[in-house]
N, C-alpha and C. Protein backbone atom coordinates (compact mmCIF):
# COMPACT_ATOMS: atom_id res chain seq x y z
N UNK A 1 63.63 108.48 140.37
CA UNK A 1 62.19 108.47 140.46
C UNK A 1 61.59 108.50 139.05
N UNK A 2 60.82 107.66 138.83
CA UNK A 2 59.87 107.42 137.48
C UNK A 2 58.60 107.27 137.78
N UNK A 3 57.60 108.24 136.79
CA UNK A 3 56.93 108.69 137.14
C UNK A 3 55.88 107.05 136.59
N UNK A 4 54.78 107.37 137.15
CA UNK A 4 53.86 106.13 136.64
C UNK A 4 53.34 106.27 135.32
N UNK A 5 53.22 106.36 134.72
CA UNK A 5 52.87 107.42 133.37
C UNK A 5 54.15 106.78 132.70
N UNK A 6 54.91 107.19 133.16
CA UNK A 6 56.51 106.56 132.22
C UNK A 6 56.71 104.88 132.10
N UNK A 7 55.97 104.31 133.20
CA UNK A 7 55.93 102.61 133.02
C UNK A 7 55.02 102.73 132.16
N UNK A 8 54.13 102.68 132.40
CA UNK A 8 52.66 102.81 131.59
C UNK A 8 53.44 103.21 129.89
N UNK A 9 53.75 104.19 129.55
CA UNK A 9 54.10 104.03 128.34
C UNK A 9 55.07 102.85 127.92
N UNK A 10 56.01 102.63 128.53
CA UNK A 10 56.65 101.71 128.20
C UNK A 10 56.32 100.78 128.16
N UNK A 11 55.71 99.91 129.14
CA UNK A 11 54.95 98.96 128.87
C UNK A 11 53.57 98.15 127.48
N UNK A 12 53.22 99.76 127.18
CA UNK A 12 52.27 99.77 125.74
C UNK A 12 53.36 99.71 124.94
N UNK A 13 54.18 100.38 124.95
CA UNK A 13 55.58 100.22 123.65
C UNK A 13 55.93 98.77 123.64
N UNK A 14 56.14 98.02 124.95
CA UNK A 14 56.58 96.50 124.85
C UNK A 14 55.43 95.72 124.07
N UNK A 15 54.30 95.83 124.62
CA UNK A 15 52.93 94.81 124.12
C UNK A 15 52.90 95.46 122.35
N UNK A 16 52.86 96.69 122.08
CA UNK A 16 52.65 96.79 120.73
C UNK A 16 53.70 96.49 120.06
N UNK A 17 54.99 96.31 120.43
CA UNK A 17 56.06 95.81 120.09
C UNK A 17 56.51 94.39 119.72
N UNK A 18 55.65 93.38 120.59
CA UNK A 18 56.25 91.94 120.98
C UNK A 18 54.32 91.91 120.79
N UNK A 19 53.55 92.58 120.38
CA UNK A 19 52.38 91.98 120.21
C UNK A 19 51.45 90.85 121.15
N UNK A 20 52.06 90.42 122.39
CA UNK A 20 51.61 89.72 123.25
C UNK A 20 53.14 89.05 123.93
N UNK A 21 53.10 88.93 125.63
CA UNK A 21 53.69 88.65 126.20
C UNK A 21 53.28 88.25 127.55
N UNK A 22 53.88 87.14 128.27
CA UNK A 22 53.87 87.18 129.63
C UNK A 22 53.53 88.10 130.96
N UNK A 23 52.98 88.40 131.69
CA UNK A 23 53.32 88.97 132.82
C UNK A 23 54.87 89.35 133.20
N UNK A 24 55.45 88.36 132.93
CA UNK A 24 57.41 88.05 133.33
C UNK A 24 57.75 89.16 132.42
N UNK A 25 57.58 88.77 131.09
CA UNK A 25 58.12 89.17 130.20
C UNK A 25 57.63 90.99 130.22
N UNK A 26 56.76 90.75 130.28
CA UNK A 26 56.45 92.79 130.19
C UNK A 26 56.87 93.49 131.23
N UNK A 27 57.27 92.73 132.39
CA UNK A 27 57.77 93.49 133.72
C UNK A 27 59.55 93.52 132.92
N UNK A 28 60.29 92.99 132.44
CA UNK A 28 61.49 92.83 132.37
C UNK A 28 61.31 93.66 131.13
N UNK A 29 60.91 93.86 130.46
CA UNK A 29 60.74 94.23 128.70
C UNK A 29 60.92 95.82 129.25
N UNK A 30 59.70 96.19 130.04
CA UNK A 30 59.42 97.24 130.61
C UNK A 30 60.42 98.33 131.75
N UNK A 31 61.30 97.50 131.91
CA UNK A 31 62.73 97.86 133.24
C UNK A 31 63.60 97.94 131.64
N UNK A 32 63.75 97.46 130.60
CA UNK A 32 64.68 97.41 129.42
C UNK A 32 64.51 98.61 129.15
N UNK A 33 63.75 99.03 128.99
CA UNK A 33 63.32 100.26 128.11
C UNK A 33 63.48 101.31 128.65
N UNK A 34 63.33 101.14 129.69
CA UNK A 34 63.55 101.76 130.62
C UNK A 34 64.77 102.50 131.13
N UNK A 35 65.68 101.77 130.55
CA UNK A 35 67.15 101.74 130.42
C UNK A 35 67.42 100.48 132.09
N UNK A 36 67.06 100.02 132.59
CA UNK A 36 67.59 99.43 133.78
C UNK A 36 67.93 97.69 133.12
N UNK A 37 69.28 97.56 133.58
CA UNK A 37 69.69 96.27 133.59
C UNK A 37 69.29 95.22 133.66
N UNK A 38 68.46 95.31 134.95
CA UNK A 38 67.63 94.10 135.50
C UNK A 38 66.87 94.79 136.56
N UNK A 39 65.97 93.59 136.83
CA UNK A 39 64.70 94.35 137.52
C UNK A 39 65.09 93.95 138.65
N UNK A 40 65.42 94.84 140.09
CA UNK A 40 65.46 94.81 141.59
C UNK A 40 64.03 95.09 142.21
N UNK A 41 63.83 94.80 143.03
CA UNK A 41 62.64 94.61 143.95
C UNK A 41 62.17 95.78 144.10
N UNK A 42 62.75 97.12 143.72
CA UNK A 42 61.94 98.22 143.80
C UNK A 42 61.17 98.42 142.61
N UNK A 43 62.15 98.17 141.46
CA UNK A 43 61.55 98.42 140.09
C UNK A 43 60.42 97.68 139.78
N UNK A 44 61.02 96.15 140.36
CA UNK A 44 59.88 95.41 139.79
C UNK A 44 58.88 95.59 140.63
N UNK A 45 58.50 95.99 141.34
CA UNK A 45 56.80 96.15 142.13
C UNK A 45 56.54 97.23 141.96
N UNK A 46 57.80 98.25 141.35
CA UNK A 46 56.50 99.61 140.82
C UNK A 46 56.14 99.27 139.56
N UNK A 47 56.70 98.41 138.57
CA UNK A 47 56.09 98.34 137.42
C UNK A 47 54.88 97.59 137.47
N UNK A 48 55.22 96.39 138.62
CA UNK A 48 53.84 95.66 138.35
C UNK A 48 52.63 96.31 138.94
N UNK A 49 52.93 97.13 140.16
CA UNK A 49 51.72 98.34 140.53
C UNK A 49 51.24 98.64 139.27
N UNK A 50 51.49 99.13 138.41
CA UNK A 50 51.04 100.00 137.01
C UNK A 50 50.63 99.57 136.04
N UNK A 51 51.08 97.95 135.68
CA UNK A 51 50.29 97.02 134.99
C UNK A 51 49.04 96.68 135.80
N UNK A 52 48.99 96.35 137.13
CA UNK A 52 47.81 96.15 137.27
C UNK A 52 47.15 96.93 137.99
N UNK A 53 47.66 98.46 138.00
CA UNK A 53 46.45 99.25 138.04
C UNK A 53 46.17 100.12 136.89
N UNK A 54 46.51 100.35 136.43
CA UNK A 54 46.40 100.95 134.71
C UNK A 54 46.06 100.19 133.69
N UNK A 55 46.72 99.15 133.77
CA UNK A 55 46.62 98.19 132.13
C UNK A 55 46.10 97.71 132.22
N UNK A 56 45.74 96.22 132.89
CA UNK A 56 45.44 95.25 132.70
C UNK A 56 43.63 95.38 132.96
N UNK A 57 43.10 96.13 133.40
CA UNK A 57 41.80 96.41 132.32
C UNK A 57 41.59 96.93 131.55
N UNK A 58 42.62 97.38 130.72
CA UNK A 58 42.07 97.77 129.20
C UNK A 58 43.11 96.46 128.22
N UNK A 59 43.52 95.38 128.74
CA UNK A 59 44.19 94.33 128.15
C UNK A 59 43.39 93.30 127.91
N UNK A 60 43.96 92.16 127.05
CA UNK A 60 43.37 91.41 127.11
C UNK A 60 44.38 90.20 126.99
N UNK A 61 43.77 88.76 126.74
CA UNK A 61 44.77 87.68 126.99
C UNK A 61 44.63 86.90 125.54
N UNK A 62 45.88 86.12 125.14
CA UNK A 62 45.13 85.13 124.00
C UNK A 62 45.43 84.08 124.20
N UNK A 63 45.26 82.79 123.34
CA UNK A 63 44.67 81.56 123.73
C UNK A 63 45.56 81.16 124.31
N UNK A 64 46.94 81.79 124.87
CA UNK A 64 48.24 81.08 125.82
C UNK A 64 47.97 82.04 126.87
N UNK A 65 47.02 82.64 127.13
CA UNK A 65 47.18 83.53 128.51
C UNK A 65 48.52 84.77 128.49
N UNK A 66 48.68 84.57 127.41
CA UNK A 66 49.55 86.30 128.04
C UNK A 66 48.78 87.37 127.26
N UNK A 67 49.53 88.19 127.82
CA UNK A 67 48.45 89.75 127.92
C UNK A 67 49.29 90.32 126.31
N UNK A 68 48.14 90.59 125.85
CA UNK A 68 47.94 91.83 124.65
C UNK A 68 47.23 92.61 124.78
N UNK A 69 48.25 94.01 124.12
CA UNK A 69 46.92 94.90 124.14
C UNK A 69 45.54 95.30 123.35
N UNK A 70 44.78 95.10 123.45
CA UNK A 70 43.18 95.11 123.57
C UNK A 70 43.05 95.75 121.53
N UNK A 71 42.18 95.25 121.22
CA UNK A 71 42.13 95.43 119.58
C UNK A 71 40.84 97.07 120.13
């Protein structure tokens, strides 16, 4: 069990890290760090729960559409 709070950081560690990325890419970046191998169908829909209920209004996009975090 991982708490939501724990994606959520990780996920800001990936974007300030890689400075802008995919949707794809921050869900997988975000299971890395996480320590998990690869993302299974549980992981990956709790992370993306948390990107888009936490992050992705305080994110923003640049001129290729992937998400950075917000200046």
């Amino acid at each position: 069990m991982i708490a939501p709070v724990e994606f959520e950081a990780a996920a800001l560690h990936a974007l300030q890290e890689n400075l802008s990325m995919t949707e794809e890419e921050l869900i997988m970046e975000t299971a890395r760090l996480l320590g998990f191998a690869r993302t299974g169908p549980d992981i990956r829909s709790a992370i993306e729960a948390v990107i888009a209920e936490r992050l992705l209004p305080n994110l923003s996009r640049d001129h290729l559409g992937r998400l950075k975090a917000s200046a």
